[in-house]
C-alpha atoms as a PDB file:
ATOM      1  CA  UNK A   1      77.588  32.822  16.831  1.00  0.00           C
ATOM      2  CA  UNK A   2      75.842  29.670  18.395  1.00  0.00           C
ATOM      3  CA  UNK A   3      72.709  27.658  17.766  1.00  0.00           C
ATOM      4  CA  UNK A   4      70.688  26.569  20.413  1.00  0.00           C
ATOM      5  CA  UNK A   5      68.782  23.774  20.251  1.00  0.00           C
ATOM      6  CA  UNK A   6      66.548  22.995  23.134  1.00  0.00           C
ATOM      7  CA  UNK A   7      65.864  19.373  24.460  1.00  0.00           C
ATOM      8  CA  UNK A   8      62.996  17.579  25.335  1.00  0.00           C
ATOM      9  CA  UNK A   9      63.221  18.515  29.199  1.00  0.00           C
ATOM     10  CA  UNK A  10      62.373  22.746  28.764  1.00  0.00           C
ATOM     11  CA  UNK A  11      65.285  24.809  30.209  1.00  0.00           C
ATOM     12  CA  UNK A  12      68.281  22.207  28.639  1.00  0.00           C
ATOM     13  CA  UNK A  13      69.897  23.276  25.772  1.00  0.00           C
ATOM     14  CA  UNK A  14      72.844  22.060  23.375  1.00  0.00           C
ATOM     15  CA  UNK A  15      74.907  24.552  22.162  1.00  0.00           C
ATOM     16  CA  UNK A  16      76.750  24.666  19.303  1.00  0.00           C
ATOM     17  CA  UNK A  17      79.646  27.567  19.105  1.00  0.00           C
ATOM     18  CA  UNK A  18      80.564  28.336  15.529  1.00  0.00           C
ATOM     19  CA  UNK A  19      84.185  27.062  14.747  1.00  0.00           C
ATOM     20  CA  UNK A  20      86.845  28.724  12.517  1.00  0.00           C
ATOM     21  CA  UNK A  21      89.298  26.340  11.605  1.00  0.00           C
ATOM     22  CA  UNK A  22      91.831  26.262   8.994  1.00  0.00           C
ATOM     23  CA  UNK A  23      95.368  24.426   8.675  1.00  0.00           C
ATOM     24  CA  UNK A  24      96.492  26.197  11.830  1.00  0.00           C
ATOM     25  CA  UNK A  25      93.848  25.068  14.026  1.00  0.00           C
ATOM     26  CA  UNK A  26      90.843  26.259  14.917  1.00  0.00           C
ATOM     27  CA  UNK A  27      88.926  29.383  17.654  1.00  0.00           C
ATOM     28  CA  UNK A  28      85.783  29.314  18.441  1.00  0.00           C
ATOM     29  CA  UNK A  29      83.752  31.634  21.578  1.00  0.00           C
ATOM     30  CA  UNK A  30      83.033  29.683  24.144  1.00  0.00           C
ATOM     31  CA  UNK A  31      80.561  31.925  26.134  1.00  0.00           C
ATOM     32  CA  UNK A  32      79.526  35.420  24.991  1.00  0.00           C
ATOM     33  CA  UNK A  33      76.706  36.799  26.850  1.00  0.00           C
ATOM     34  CA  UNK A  34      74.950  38.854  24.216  1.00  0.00           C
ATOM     35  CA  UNK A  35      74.328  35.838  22.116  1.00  0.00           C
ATOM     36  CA  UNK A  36      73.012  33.752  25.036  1.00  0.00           C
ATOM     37  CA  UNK A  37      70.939  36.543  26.188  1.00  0.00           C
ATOM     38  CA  UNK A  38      69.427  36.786  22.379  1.00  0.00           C
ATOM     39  CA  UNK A  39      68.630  33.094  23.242  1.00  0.00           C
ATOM     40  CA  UNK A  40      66.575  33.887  26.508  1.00  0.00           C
ATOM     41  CA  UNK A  41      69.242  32.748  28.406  1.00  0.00           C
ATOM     42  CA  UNK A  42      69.889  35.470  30.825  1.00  0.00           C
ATOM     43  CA  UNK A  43      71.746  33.829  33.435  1.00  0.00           C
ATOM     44  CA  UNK A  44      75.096  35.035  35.049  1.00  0.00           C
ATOM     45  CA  UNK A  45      78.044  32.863  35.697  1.00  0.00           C
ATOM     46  CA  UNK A  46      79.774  33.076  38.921  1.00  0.00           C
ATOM     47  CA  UNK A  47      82.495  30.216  39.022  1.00  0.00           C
ATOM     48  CA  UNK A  48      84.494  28.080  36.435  1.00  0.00           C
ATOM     49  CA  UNK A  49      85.294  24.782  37.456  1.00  0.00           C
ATOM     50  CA  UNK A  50      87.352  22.222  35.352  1.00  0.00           C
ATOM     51  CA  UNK A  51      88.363  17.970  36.058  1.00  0.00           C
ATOM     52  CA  UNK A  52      89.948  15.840  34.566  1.00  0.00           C
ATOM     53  CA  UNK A  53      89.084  12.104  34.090  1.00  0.00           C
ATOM     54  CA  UNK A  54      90.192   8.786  32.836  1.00  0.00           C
ATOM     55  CA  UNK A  55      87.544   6.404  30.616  1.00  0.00           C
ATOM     56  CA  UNK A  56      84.775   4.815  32.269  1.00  0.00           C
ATOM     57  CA  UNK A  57      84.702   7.521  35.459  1.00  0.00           C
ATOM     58  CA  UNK A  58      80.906   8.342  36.627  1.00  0.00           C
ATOM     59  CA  UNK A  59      81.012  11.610  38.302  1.00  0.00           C
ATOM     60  CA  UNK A  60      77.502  12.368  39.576  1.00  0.00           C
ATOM     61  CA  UNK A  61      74.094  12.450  40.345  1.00  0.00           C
ATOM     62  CA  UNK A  62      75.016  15.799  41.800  1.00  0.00           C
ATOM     63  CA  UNK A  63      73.204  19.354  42.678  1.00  0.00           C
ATOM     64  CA  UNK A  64      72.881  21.857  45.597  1.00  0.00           C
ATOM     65  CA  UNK A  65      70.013  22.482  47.523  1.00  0.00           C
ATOM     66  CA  UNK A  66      69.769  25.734  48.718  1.00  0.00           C
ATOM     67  CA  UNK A  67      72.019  27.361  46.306  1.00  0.00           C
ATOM     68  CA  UNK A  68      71.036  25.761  42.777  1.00  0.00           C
ATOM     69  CA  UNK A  69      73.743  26.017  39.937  1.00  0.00           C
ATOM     70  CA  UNK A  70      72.788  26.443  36.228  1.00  0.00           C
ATOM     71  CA  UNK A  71      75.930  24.916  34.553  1.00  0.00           C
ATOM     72  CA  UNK A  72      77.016  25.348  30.874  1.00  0.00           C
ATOM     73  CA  UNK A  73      79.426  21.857  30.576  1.00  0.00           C
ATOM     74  CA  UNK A  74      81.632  20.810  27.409  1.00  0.00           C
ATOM     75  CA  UNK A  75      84.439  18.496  26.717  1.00  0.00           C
ATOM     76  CA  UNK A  76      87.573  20.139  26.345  1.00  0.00           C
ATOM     77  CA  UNK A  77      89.432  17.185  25.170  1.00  0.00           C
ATOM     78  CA  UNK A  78      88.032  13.948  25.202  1.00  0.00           C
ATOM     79  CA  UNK A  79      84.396  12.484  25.062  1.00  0.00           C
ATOM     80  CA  UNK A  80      81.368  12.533  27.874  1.00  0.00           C
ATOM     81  CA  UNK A  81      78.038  11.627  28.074  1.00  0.00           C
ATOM     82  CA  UNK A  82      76.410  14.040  30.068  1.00  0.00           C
ATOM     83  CA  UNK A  83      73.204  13.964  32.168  1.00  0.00           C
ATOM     84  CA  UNK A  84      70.709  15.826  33.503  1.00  0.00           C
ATOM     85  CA  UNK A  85      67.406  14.866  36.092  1.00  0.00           C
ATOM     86  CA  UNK A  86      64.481  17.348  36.748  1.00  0.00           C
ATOM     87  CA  UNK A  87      64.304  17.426  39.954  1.00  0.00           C
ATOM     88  CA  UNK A  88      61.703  20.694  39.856  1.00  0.00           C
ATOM     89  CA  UNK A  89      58.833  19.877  41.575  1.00  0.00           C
ATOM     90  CA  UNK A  90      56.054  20.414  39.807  1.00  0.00           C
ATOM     91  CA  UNK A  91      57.667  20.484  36.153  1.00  0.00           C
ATOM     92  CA  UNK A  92      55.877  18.244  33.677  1.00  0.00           C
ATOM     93  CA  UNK A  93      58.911  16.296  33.293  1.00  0.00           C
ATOM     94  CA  UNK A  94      59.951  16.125  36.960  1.00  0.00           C
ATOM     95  CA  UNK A  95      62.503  12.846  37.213  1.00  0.00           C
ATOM     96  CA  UNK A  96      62.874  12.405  33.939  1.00  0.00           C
ATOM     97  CA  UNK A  97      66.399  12.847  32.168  1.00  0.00           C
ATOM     98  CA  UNK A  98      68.277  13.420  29.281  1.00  0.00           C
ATOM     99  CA  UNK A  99      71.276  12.764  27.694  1.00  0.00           C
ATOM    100  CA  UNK A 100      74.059  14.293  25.733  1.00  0.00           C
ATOM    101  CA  UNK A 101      77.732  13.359  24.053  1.00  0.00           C
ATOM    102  CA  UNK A 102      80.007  16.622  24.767  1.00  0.00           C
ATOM    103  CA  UNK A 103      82.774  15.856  22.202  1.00  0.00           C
ATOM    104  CA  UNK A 104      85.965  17.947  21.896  1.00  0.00           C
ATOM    105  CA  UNK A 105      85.616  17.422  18.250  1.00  0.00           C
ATOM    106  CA  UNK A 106      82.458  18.986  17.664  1.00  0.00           C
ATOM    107  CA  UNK A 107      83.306  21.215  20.252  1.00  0.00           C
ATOM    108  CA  UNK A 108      79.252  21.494  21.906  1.00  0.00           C
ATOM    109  CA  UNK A 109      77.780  22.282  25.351  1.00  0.00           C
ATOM    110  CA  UNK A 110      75.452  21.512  27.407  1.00  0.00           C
ATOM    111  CA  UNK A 111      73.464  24.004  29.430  1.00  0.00           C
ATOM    112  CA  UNK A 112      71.735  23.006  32.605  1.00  0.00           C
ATOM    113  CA  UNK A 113      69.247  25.531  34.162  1.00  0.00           C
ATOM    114  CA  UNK A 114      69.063  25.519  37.822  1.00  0.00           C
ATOM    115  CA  UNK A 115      66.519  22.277  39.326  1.00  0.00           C
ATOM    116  CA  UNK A 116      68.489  19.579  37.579  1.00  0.00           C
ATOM    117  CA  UNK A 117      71.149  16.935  39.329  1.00  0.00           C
ATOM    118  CA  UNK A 118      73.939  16.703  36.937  1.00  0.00           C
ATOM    119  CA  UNK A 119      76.679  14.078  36.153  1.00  0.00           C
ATOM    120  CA  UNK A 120      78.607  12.638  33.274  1.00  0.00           C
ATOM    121  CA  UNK A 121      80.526   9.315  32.385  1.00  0.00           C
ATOM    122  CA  UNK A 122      84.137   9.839  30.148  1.00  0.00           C
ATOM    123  CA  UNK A 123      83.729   7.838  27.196  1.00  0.00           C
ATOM    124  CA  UNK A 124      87.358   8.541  25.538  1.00  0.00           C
ATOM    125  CA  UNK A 125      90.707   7.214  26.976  1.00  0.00           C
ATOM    126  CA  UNK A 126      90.245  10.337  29.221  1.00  0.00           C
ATOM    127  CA  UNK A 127      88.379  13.854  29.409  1.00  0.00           C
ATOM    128  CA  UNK A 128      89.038  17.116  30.244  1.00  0.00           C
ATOM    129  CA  UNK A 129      85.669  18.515  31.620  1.00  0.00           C
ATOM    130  CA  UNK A 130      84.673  22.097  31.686  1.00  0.00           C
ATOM    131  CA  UNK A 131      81.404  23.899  33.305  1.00  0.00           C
ATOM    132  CA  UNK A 132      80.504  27.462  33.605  1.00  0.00           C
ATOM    133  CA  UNK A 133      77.833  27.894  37.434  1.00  0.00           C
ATOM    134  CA  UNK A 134      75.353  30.541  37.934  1.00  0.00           C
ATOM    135  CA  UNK A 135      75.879  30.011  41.817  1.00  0.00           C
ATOM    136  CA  UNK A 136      79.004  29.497  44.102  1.00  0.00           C
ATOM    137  CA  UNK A 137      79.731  26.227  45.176  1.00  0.00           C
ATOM    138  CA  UNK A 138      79.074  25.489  48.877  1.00  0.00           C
ATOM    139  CA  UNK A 139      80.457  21.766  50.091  1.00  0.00           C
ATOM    140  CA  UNK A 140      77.935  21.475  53.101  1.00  0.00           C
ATOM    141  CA  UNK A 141      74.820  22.320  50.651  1.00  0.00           C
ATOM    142  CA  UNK A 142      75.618  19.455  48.326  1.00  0.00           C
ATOM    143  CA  UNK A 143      72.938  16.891  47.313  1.00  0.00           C
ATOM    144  CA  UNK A 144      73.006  13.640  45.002  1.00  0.00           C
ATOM    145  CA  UNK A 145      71.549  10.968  44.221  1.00  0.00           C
ATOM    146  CA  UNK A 146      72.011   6.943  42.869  1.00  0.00           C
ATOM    147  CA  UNK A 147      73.757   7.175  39.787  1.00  0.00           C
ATOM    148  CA  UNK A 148      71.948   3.538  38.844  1.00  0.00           C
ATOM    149  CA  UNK A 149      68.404   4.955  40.309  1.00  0.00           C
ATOM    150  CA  UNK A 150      65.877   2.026  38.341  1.00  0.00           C
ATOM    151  CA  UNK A 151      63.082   4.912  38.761  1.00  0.00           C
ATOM    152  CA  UNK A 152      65.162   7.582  37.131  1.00  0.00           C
ATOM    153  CA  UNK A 153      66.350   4.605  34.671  1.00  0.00           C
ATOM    154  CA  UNK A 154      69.464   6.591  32.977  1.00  0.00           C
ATOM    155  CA  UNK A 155      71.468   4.486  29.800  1.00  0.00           C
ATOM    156  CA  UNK A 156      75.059   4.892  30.812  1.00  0.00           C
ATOM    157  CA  UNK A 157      76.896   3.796  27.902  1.00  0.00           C
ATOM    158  CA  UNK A 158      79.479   1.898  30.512  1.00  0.00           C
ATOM    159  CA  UNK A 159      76.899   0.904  33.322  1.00  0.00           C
ATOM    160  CA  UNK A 160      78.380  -2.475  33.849  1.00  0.00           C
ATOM    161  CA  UNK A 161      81.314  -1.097  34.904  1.00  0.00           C
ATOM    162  CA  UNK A 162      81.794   2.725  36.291  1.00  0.00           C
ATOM    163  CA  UNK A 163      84.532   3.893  38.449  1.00  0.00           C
ATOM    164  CA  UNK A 164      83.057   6.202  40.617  1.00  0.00           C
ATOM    165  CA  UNK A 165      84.209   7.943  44.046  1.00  0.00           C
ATOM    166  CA  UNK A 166      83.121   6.584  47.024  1.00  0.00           C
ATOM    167  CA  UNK A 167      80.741   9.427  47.837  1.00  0.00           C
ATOM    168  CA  UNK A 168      78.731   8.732  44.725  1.00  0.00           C
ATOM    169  CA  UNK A 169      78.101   5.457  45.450  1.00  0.00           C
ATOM    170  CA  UNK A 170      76.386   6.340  48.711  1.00  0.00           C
ATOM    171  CA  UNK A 171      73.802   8.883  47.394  1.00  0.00           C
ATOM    172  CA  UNK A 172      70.207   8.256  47.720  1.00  0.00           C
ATOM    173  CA  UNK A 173      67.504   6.814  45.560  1.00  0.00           C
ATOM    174  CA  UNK A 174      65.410   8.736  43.752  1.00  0.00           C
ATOM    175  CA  UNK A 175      62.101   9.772  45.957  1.00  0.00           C
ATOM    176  CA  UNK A 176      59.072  10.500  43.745  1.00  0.00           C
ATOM    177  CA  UNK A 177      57.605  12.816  45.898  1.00  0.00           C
ATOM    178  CA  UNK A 178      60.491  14.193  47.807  1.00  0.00           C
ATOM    179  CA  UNK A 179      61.205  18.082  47.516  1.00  0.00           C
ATOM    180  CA  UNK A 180      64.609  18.739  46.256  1.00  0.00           C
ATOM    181  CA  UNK A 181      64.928  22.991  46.319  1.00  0.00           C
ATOM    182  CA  UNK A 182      62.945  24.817  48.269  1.00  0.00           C
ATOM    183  CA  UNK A 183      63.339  27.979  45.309  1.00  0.00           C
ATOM    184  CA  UNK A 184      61.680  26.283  42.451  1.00  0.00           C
ATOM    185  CA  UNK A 185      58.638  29.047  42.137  1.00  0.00           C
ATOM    186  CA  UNK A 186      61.703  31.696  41.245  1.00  0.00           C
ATOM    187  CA  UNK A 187      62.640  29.587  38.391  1.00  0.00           C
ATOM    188  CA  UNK A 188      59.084  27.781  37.165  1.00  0.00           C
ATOM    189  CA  UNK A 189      58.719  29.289  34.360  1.00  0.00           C
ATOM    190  CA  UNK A 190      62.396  29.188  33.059  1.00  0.00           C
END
């Protein structure tokens, strides 16, 4: 019970869960693997990871290298605008990025195919962030880049003034013709 919508980058989709609320609340699936498949999204999740943030926090440009993550990301309280950069070589829209509010309201995700760097700025008074991975994550594979990049040209909502970790404001620019996987062909035509 979800609609997927696909974005102007291929591979990224928002997802919309159908909600059942009444005066008690509300429940809603989250993730169920039949429906996604349905969608042509055949991927398996591996880890669940979860932060929490206050308003205004930039977490990102990040990805792995040799072990890509997919990642389906939603707000589970709070509001984020999340991001994603193709960094697949040879894709059409390779650099290029796109946007999306993850609101706990609305209750949507985001799913990122493996090849993208991914981050997202907290928009409410604070956010609890939530994101499904196809891959493990492995600390000495990580990869990032500028947050601000002027080639990748992102529209933070709060660029004048992000609080970001110290890490993230030491990634690299954006290289044109750098190579950012080395598995790409595997996942070309997803």
């Amino acid at each position: 019970m979800f609609e997927f919508k696909e974005c102007p980058i291929k591979g990224l989709y928002e997802v919309q869960p159908k909600v059942f609320g009444d005066s008690r609340g509300y429940f809603f699936e989250v993730y169920s693997q039949k429906d996604f498949e349905a969608a042509g999204l055949t991927m398996t999740f591996v880890q669940d990871n979860q932060s929490s943030s206050s308003k205004g926090v930039l977490r990102g440009l990040h990805f792995q290298k040799q072990h890509p993550q997919g990642k389906l990301v939603r707000a589970v309280s709070g509001k984020v605008f999340d991001v994603a950069v193709d960094l697949r070589s040879g894709s059409p829209t390779f650099g290029k990025w796109h946007g999306v509010i993850l609101d706990s309201e609305k209750q949507n995700q985001f799913y990122i195919p493996q090849g993208f760097a991914h981050g997202f700025q907290v928009l409410s008074d604070s956010a609890v962030f939530a994101y499904k991975c196809t891959d493990f994550y492995h600390p000495e594979d990580e990869g990032g880049l500028l947050w601000n990049d002027a080639t990748i040209g992102i529209e933070w909502p709060g660029k004048d003034s992000p609080v970001l970790s110290e890490k993230d404001t030491k990634h690299p620019a954006f290289d044109p013709n750098g190579q950012y996987f080395d598995m790409y062909a595997a996942w070309l035509g997803n």
